[in-house]
N, C-alpha and C. Protein backbone atom coordinates (compact mmCIF):
# COMPACT_ATOMS: atom_id res chain seq x y z
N UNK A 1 -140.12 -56.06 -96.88
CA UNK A 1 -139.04 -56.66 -97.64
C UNK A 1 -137.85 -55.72 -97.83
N UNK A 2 -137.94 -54.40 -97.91
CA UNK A 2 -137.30 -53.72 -98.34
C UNK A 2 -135.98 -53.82 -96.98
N UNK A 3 -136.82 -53.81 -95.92
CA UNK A 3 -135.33 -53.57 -94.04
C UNK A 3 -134.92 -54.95 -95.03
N UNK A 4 -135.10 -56.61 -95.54
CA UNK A 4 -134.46 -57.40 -95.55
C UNK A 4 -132.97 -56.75 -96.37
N UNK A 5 -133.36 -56.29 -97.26
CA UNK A 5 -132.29 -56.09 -98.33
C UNK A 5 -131.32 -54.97 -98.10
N UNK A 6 -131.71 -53.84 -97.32
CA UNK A 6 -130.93 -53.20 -96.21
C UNK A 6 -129.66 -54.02 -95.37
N UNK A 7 -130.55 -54.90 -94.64
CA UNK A 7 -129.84 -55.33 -93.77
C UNK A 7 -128.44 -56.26 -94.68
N UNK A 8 -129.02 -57.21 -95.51
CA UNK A 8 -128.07 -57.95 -96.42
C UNK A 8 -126.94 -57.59 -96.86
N UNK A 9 -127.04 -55.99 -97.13
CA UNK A 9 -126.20 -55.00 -97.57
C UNK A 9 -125.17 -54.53 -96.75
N UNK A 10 -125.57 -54.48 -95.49
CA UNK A 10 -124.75 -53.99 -94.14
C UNK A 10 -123.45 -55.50 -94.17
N UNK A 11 -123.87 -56.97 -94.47
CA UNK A 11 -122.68 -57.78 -94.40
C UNK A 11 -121.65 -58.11 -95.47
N UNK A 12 -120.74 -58.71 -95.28
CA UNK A 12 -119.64 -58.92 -96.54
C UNK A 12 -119.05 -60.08 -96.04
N UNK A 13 -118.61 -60.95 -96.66
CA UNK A 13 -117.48 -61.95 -96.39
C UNK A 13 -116.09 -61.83 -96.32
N UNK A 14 -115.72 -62.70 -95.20
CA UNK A 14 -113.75 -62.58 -95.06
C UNK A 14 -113.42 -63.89 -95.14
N UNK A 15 -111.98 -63.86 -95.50
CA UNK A 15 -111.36 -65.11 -95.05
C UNK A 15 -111.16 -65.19 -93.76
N UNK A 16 -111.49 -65.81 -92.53
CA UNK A 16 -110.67 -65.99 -91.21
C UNK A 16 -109.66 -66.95 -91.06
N UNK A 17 -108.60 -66.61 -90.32
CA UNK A 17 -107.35 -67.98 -89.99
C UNK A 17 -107.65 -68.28 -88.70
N UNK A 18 -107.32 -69.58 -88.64
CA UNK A 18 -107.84 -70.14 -87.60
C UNK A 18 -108.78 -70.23 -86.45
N UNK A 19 -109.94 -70.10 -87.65
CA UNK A 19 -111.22 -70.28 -86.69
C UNK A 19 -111.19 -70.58 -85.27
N UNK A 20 -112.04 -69.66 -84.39
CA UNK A 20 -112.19 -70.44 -82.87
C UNK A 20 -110.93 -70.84 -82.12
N UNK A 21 -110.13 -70.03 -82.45
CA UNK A 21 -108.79 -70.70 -81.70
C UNK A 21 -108.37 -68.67 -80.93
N UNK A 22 -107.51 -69.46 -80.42
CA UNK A 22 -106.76 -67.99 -79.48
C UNK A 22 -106.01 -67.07 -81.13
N UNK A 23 -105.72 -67.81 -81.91
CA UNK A 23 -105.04 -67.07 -82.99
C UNK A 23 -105.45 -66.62 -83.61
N UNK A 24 -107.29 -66.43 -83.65
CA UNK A 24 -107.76 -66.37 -84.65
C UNK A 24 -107.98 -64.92 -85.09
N UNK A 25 -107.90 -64.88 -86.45
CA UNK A 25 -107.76 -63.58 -87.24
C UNK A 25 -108.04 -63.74 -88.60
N UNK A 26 -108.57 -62.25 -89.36
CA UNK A 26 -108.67 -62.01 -90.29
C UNK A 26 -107.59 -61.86 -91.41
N UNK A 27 -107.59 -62.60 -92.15
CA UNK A 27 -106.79 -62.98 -93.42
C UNK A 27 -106.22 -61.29 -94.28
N UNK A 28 -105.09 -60.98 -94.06
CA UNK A 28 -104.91 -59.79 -94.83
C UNK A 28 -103.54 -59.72 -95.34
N UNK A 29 -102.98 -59.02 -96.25
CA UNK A 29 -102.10 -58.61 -96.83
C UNK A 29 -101.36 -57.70 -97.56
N UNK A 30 -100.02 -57.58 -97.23
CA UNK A 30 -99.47 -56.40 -98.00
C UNK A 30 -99.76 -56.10 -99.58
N UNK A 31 -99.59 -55.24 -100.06
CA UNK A 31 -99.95 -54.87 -101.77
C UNK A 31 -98.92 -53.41 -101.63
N UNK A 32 -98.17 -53.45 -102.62
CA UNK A 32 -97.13 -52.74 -102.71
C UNK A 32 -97.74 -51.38 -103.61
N UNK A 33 -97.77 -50.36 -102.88
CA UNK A 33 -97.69 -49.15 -103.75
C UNK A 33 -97.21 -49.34 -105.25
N UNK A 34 -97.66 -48.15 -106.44
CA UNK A 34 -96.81 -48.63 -107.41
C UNK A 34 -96.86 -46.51 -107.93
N UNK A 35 -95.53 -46.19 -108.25
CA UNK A 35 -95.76 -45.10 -109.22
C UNK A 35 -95.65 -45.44 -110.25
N UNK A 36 -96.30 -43.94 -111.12
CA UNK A 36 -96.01 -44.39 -112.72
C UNK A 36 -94.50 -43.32 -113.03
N UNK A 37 -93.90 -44.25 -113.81
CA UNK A 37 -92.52 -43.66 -114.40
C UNK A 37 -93.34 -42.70 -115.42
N UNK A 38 -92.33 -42.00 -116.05
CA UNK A 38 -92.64 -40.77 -117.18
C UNK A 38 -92.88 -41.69 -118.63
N UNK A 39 -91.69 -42.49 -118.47
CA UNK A 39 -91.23 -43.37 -119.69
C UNK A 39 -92.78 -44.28 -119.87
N UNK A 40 -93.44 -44.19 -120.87
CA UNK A 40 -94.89 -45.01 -121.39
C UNK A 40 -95.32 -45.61 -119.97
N UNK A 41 -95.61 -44.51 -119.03
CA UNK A 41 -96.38 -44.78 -117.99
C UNK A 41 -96.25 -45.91 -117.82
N UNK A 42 -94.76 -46.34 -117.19
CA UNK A 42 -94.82 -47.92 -117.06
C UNK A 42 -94.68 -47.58 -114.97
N UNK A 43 -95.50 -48.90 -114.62
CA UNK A 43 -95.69 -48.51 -113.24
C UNK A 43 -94.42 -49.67 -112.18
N UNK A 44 -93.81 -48.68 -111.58
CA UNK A 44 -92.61 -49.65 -110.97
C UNK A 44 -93.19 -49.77 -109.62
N UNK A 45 -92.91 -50.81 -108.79
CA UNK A 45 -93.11 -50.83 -107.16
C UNK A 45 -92.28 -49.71 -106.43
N UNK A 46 -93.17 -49.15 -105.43
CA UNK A 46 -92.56 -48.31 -104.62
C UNK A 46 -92.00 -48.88 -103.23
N UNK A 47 -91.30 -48.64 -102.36
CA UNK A 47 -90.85 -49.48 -101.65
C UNK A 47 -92.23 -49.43 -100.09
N UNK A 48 -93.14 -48.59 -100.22
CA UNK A 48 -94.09 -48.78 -99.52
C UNK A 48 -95.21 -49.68 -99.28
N UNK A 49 -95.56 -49.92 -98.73
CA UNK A 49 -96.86 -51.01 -98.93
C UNK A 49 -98.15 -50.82 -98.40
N UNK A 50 -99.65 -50.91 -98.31
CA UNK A 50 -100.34 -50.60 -98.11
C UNK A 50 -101.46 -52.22 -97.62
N UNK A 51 -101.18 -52.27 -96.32
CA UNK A 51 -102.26 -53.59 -95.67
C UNK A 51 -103.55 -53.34 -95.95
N UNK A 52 -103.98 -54.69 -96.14
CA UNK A 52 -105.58 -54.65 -96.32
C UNK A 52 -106.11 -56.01 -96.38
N UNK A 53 -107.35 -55.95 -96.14
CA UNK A 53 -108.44 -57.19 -95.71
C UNK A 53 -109.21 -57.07 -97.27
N UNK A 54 -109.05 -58.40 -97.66
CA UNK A 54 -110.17 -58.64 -98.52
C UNK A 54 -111.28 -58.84 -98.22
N UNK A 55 -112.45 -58.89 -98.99
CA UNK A 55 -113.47 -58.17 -98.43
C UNK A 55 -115.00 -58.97 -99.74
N UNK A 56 -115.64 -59.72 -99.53
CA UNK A 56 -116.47 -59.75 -100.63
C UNK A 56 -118.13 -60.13 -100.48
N UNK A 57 -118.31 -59.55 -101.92
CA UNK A 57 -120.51 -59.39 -101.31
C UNK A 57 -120.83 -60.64 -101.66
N UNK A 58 -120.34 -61.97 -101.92
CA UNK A 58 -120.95 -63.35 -101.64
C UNK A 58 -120.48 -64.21 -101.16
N UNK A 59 -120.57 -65.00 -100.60
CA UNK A 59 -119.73 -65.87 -100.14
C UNK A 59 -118.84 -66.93 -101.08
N UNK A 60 -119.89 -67.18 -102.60
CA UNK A 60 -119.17 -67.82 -103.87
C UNK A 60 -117.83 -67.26 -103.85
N UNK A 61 -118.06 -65.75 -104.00
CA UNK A 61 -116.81 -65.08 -104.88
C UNK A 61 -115.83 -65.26 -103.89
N UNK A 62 -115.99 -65.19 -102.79
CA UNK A 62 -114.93 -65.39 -101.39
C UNK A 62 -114.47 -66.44 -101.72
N UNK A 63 -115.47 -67.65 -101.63
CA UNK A 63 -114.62 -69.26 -101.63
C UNK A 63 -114.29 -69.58 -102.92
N UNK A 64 -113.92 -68.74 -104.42
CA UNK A 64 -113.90 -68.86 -105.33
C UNK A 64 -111.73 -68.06 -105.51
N UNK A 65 -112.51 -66.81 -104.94
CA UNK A 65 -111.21 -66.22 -104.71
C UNK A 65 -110.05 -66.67 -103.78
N UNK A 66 -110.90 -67.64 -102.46
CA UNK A 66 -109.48 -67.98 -102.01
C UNK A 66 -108.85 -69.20 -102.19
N UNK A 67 -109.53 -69.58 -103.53
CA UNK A 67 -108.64 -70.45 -104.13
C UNK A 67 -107.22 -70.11 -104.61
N UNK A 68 -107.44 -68.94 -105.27
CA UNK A 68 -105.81 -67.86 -105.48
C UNK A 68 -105.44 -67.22 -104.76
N UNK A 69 -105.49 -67.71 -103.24
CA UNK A 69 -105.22 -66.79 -102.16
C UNK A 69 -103.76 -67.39 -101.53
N UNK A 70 -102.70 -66.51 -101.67
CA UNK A 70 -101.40 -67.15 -100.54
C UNK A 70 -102.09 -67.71 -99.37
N UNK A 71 -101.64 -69.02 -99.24
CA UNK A 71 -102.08 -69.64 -97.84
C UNK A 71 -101.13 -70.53 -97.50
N UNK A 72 -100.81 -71.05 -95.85
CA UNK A 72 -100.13 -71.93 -95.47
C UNK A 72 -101.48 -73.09 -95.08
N UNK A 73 -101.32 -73.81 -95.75
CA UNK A 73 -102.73 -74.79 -95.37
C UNK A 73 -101.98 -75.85 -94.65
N UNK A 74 -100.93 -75.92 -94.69
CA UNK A 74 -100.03 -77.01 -93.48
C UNK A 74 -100.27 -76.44 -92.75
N UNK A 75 -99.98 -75.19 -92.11
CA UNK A 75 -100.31 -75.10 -90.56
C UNK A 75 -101.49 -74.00 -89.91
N UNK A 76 -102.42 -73.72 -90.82
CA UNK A 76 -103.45 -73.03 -90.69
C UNK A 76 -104.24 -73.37 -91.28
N UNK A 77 -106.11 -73.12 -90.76
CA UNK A 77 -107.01 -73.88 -90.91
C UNK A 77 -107.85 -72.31 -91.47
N UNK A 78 -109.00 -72.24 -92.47
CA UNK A 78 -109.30 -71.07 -92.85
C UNK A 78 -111.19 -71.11 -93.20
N UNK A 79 -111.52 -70.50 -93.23
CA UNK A 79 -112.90 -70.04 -92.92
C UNK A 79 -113.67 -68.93 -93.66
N UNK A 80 -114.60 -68.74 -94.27
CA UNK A 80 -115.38 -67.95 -94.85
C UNK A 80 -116.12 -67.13 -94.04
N UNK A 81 -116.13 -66.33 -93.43
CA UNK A 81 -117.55 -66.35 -92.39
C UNK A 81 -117.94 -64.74 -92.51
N UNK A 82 -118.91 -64.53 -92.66
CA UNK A 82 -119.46 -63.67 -92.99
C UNK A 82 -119.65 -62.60 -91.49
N UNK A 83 -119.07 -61.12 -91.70
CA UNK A 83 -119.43 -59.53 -91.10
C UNK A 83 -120.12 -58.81 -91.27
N UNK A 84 -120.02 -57.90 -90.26
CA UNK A 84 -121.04 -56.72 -90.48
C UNK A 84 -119.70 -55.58 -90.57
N UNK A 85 -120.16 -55.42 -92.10
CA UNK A 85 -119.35 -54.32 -92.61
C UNK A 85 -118.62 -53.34 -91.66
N UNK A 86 -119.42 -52.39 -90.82
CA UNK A 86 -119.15 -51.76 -89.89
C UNK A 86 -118.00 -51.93 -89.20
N UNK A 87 -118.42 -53.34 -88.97
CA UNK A 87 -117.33 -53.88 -87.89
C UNK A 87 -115.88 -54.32 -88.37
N UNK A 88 -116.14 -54.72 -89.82
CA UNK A 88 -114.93 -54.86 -90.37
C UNK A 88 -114.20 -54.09 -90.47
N UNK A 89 -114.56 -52.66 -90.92
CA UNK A 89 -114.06 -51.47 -91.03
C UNK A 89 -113.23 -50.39 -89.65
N UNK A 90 -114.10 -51.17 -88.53
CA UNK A 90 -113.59 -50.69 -87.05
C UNK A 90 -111.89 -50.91 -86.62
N UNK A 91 -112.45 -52.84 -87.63
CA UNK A 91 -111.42 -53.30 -86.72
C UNK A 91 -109.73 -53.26 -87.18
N UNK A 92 -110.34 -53.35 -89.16
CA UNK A 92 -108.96 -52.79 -89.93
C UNK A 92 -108.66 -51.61 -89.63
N UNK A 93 -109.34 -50.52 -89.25
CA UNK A 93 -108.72 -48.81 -88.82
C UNK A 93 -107.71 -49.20 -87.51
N UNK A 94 -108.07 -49.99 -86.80
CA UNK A 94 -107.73 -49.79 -85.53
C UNK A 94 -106.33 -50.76 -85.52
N UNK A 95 -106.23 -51.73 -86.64
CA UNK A 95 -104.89 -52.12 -86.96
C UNK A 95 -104.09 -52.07 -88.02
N UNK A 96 -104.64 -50.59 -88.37
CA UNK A 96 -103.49 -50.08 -89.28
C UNK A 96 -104.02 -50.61 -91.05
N UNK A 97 -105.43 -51.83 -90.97
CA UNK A 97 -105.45 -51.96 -92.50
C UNK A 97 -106.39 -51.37 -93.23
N UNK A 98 -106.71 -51.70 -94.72
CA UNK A 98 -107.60 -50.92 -95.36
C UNK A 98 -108.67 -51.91 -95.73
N UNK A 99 -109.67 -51.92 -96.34
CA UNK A 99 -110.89 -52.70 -96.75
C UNK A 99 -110.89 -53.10 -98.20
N UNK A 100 -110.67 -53.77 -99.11
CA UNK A 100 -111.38 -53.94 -100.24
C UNK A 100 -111.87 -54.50 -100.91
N UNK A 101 -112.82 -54.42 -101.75
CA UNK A 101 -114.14 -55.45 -101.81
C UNK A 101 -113.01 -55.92 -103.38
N UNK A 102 -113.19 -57.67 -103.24
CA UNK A 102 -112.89 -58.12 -104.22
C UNK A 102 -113.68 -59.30 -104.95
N UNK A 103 -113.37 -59.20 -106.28
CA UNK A 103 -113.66 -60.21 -107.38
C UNK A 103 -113.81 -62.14 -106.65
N UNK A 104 -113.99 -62.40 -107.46
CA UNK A 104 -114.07 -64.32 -107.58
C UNK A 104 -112.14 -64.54 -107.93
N UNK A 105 -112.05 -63.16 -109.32
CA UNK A 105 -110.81 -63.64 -109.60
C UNK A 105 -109.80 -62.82 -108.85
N UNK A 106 -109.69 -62.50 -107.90
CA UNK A 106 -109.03 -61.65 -107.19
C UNK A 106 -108.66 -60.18 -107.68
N UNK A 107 -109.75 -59.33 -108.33
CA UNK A 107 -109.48 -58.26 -108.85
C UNK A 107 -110.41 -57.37 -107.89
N UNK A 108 -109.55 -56.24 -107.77
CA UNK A 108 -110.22 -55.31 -106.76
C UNK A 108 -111.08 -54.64 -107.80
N UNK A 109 -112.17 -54.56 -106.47
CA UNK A 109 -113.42 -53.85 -107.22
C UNK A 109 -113.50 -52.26 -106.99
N UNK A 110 -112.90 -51.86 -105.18
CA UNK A 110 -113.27 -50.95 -105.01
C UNK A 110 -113.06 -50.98 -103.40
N UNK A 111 -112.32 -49.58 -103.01
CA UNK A 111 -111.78 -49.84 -101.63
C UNK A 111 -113.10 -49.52 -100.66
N UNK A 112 -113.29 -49.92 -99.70
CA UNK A 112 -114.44 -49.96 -98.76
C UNK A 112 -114.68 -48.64 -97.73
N UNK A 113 -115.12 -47.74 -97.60
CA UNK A 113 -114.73 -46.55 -96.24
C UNK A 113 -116.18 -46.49 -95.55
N UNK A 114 -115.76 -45.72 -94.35
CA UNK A 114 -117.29 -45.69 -93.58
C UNK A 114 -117.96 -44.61 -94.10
C-alpha cells in the first residue's frame, strides 16, 4: 500500500486549453511582482511579471478554482486532467514558467521545484 500513496503523490492537476486539438496547452498566467514601499509596508506592482502554471493536489480544488479562473469560454474549450509532477515541472522550465500549487479559492499554497 505504501508504493500506492507514493505514486499518488508524484501527480497534480492542471487546467488544459483545448484539449486534443493542435492548440492544446496548459493554462498559465502572468502575476505581477510586487515590492514593499518603506511607507507601512504597503506593496506596489513592479513592472515585472513572473509566469506560472497552476498546479493542484485534487482534482475538486482544480474544478473548484477554475471557477475564478480568467477564461475565454467563447472560444476555448478547458479540461482538468491530471500530471506527473515531474513532467509538469520539465515542461514549465523549458518555457520560461514557474509551478504553483493552489487553493479551491485561488490562494497560493506554495511554489513547486524539482
Amino acid at each position: 500500500m505504501e508504493t500506492d500513496i507514493n505514486i499518488k503523490k508524484e501527480w497534480v492537476y492542471v487546467v488544459v486549453q483545448d484539449p486534443e486539438t493542435p492548440s492544446e496547452e496548459l493554462m498559465g498566467f502572468n502575476m505581477p511582482y510586487y515590492k514593499a514601499d518603506n511607507v507601512d509596508d504597503v506593496k506596489t506592482p513592479d513592472k515585472a511579471t513572473q509566469s506560472f502554471i497552476p498546479a493542484f493536489e485534487t482534482k475538486e480544488e482544480a474544478q473548484q478554482c477554475f471557477l475564478l479562473m480568467p477564461k475565454d469560454l467563447m472560444k476555448r474549450k478547458y479540461e482538468i486532467q491530471a500530471i506527473i509532477k515531474d513532467d509538469l515541472l520539465y515542461h514549465a522550465k523549458t518555457n520560461g514558467y514557474k509551478v504553483f500549487m493552489m487553493d479551491e479559492k485561488s490562494h497560493l499554497k506554495r511554489e513547486v521545484a524539482f
